[in-house]
PDB file of N, CA and C in Angstrom:
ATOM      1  N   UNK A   1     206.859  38.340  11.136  1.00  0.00           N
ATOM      2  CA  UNK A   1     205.751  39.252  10.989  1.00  0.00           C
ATOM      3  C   UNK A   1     204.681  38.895  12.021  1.00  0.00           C
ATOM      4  N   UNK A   2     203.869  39.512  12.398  1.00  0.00           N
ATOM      5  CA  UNK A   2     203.213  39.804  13.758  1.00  0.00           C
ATOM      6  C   UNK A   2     201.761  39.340  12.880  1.00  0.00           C
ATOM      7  N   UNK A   3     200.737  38.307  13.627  1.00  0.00           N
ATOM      8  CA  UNK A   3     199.705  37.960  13.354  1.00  0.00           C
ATOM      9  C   UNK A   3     198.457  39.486  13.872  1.00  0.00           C
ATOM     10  N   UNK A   4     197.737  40.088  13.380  1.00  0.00           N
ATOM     11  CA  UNK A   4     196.723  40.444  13.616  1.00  0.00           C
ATOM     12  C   UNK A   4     195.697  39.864  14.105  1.00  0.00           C
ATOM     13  N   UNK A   5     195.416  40.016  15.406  1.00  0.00           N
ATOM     14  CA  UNK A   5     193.872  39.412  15.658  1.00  0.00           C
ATOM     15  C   UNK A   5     192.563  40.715  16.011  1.00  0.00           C
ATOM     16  N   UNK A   6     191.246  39.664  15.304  1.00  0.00           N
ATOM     17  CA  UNK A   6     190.112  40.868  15.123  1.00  0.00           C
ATOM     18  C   UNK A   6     189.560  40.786  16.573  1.00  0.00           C
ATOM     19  N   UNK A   7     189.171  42.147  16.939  1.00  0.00           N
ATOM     20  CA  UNK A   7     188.845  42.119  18.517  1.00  0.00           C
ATOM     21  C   UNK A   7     187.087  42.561  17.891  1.00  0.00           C
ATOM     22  N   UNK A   8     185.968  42.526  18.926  1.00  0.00           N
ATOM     23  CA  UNK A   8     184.449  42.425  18.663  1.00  0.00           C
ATOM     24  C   UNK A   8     184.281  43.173  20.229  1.00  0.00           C
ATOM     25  N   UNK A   9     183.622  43.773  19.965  1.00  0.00           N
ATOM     26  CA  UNK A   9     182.560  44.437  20.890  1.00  0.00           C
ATOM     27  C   UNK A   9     181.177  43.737  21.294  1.00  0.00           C
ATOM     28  N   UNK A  10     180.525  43.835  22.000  1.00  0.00           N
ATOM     29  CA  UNK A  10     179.494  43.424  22.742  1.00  0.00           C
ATOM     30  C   UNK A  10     178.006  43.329  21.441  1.00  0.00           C
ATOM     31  N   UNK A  11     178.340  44.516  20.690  1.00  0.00           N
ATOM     32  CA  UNK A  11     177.104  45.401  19.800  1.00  0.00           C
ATOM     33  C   UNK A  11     177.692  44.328  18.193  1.00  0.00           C
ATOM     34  N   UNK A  12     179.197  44.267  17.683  1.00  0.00           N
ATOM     35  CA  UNK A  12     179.849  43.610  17.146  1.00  0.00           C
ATOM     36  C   UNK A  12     179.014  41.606  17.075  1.00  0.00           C
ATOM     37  N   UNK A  13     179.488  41.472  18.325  1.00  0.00           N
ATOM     38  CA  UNK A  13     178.918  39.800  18.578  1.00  0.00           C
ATOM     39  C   UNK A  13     177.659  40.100  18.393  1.00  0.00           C
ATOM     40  N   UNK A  14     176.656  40.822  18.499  1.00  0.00           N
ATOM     41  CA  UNK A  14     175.161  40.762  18.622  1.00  0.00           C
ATOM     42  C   UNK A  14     174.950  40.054  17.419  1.00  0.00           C
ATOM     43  N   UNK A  15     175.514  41.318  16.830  1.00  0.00           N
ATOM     44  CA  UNK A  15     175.046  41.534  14.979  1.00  0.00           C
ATOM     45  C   UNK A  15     175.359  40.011  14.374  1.00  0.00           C
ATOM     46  N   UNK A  16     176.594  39.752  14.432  1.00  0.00           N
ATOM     47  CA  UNK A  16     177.854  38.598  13.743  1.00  0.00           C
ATOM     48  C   UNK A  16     176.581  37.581  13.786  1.00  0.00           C
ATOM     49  N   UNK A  17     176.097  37.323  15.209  1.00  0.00           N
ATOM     50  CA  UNK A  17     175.021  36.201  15.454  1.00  0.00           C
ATOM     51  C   UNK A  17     173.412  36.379  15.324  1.00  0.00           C
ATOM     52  N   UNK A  18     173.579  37.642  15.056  1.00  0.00           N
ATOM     53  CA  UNK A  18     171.838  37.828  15.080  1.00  0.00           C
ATOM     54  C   UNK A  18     171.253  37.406  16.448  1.00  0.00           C
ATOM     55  N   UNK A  19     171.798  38.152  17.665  1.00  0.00           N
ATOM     56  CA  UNK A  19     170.860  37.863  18.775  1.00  0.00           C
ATOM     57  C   UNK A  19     170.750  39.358  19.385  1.00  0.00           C
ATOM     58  N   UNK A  20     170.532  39.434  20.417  1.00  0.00           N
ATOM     59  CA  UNK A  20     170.710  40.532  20.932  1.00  0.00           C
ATOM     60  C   UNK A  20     171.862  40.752  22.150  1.00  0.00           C
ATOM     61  N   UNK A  21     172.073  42.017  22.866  1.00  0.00           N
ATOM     62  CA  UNK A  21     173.311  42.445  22.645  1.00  0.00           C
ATOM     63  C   UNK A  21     173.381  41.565  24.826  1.00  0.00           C
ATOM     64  N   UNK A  22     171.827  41.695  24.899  1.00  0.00           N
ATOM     65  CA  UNK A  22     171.424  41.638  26.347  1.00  0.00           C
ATOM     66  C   UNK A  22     171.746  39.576  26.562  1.00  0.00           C
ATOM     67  N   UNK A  23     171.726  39.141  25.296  1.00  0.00           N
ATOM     68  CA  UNK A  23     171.542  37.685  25.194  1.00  0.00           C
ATOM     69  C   UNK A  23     173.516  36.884  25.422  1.00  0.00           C
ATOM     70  N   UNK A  24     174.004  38.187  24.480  1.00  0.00           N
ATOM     71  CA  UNK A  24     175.470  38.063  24.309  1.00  0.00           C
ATOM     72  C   UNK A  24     176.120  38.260  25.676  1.00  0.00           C
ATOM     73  N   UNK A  25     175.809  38.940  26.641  1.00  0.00           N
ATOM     74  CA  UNK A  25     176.045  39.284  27.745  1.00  0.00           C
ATOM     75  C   UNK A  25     175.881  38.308  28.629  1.00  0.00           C
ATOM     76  N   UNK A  26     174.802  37.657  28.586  1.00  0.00           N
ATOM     77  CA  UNK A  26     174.282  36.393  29.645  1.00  0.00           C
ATOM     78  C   UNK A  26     175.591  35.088  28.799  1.00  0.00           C
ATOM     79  N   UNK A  27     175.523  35.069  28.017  1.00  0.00           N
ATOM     80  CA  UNK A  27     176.374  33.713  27.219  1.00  0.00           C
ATOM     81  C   UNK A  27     177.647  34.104  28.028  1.00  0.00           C
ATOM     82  N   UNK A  28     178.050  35.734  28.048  1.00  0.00           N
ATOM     83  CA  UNK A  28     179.365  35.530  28.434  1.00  0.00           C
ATOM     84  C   UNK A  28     179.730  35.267  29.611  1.00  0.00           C
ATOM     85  N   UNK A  29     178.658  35.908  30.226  1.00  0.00           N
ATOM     86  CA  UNK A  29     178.648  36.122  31.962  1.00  0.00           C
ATOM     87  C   UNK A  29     178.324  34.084  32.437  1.00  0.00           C
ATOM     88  N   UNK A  30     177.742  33.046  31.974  1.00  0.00           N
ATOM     89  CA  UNK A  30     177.324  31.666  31.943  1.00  0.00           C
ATOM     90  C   UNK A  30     178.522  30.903  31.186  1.00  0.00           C
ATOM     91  N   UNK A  31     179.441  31.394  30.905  1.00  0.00           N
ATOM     92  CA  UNK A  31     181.127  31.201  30.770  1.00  0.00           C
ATOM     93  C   UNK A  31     180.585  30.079  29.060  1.00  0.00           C
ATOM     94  N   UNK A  32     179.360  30.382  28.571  1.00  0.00           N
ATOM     95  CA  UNK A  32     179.882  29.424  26.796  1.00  0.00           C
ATOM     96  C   UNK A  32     180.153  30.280  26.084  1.00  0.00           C
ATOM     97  N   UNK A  33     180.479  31.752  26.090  1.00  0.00           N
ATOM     98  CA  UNK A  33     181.338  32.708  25.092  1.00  0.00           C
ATOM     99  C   UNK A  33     182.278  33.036  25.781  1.00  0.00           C
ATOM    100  N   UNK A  34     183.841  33.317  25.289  1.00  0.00           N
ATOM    101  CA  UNK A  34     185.103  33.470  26.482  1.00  0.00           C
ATOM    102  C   UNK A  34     184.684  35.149  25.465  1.00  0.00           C
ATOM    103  N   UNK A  35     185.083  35.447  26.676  1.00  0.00           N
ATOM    104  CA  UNK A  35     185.327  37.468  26.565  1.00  0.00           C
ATOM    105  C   UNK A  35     186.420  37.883  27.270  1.00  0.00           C
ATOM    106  N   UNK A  36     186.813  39.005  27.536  1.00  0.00           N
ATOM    107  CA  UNK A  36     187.904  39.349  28.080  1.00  0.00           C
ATOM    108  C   UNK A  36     187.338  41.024  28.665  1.00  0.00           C
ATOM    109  N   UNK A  37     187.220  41.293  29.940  1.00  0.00           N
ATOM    110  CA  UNK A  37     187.214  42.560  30.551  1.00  0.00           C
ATOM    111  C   UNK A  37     188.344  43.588  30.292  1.00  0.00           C
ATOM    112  N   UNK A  38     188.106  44.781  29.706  1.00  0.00           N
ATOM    113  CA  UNK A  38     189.389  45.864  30.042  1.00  0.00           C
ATOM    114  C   UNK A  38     188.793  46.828  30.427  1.00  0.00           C
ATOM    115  N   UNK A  39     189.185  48.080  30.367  1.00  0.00           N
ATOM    116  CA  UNK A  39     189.150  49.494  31.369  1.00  0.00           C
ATOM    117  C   UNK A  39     188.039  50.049  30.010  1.00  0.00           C
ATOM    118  N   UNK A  40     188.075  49.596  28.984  1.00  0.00           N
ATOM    119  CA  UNK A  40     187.088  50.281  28.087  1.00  0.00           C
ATOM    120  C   UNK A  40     185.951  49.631  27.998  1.00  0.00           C
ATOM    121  N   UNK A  41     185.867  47.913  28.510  1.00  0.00           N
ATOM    122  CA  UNK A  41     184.584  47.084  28.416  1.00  0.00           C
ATOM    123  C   UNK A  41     184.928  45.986  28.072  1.00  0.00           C
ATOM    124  N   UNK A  42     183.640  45.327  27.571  1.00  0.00           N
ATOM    125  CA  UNK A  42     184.136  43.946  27.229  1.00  0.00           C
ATOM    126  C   UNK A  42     184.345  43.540  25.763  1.00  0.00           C
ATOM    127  N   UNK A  43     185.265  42.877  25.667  1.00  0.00           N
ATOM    128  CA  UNK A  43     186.140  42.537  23.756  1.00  0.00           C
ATOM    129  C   UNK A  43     185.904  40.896  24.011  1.00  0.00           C
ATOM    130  N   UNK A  44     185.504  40.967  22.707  1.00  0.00           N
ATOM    131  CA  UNK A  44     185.417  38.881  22.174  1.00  0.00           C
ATOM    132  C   UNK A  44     187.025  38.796  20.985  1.00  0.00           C
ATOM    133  N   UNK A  45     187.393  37.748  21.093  1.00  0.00           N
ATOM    134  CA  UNK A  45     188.381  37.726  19.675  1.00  0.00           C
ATOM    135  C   UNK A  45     186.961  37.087  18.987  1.00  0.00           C
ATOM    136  N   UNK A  46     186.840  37.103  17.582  1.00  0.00           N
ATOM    137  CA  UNK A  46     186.713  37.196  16.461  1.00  0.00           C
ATOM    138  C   UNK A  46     186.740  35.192  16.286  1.00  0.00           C
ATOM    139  N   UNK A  47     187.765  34.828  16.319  1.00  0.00           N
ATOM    140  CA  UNK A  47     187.952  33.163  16.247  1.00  0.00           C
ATOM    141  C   UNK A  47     186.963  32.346  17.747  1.00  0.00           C
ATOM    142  N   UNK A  48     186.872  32.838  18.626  1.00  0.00           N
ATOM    143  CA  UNK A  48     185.683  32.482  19.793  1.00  0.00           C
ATOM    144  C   UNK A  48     184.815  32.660  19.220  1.00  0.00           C
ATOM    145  N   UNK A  49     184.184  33.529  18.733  1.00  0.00           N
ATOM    146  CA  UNK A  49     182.822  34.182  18.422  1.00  0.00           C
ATOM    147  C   UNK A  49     182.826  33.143  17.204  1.00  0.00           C
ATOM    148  N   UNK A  50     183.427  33.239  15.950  1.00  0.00           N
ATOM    149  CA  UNK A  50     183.248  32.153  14.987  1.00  0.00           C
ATOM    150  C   UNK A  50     183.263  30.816  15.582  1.00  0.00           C
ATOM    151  N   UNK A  51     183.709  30.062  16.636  1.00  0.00           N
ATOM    152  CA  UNK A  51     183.995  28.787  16.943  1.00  0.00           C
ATOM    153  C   UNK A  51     181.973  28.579  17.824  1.00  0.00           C
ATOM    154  N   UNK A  52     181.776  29.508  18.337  1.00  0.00           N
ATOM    155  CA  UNK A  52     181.264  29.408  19.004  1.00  0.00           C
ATOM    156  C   UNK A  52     179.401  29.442  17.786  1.00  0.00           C
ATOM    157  N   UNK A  53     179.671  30.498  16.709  1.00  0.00           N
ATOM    158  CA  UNK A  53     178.324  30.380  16.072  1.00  0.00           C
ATOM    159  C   UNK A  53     178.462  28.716  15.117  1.00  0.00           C
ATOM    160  N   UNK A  54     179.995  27.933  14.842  1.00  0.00           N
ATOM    161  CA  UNK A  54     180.379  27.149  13.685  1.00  0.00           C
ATOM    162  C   UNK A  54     179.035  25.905  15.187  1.00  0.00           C
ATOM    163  N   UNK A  55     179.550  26.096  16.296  1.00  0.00           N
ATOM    164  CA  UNK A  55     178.885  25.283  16.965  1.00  0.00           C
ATOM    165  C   UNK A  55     177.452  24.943  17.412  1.00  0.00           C
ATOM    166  N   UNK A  56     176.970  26.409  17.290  1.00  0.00           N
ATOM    167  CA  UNK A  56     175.584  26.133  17.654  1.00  0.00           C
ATOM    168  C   UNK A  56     174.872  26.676  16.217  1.00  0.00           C
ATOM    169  N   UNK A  57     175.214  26.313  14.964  1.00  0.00           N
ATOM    170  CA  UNK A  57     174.896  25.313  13.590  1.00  0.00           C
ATOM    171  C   UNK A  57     174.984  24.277  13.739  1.00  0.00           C
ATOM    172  N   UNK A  58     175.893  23.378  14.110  1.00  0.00           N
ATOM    173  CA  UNK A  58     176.134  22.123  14.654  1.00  0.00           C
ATOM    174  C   UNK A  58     174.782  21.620  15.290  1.00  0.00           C
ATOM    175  N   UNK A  59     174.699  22.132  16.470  1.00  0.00           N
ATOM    176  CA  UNK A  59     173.776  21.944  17.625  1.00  0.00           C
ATOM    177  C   UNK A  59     172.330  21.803  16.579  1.00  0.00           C
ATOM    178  N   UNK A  60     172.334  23.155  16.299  1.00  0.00           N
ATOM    179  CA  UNK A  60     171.124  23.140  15.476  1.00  0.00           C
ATOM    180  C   UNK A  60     170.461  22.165  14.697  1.00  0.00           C
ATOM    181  N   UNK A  61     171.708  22.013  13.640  1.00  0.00           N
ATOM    182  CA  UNK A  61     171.020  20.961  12.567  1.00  0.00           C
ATOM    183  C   UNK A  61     170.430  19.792  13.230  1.00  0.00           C
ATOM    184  N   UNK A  62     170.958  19.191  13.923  1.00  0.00           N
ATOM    185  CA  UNK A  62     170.714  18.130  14.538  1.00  0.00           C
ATOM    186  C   UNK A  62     169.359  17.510  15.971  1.00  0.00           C
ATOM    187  N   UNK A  63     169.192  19.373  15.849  1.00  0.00           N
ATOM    188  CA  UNK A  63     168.298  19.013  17.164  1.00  0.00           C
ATOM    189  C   UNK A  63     166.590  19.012  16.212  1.00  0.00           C
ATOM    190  N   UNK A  64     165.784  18.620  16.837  1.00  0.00           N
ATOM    191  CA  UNK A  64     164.524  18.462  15.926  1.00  0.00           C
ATOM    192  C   UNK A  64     163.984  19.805  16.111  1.00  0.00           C
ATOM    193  N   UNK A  65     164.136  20.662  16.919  1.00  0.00           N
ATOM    194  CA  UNK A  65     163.054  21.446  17.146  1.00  0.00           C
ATOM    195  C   UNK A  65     163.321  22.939  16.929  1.00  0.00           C
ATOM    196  N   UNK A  66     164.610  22.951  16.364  1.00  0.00           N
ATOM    197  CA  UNK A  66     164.766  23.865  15.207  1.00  0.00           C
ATOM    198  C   UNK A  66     164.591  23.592  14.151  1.00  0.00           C
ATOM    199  N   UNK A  67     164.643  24.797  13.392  1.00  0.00           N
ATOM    200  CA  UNK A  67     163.954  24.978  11.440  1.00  0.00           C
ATOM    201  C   UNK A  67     164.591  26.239  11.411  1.00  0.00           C
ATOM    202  N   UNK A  68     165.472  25.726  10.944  1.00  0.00           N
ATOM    203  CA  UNK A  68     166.884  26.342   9.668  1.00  0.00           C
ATOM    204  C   UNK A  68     166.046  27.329   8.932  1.00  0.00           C
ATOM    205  N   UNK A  69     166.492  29.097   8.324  1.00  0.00           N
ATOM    206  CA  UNK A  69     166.061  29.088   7.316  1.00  0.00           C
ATOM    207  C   UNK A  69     167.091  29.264   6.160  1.00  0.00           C
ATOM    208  N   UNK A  70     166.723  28.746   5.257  1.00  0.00           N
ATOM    209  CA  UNK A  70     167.343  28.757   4.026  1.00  0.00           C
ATOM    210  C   UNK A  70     168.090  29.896   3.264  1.00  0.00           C
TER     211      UNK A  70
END
């Protein structure tokens, strides 16, 4: 049986992370989000985009000069 993978749009990643869509664009184009170009635009898989917000929680907790909200 054939695995399904979830594909994300540009507008998709914004939301998932709460940034904006202009911010998602620079991450991808500065190579720390992998994306993939096709003839319709640009697609994230779904497991990048999660690996990538599991990490900068990581980052976060730990740095002082963020404040988490609850």
């Amino acid at each position: 049986m054939s695995k399904l993978v979830k594909l994300m749009g540009i507008l998709d990643v914004a939301e998932y992370l709460g940034i904006s869509r202009q911010y998602v664009d620079r991450l991808a184009r500065s190579g720390r989000l992998k994306y993939q170009k096709t003839s319709g635009g640009t697609i994230f898989f779904h497991s990048d985009v999660a690996a990538f917000k599991r990490k900068r929680l990581r980052q976060a907790k730990v740095d002082p000069r963020v404040r988490l909200r609850k």
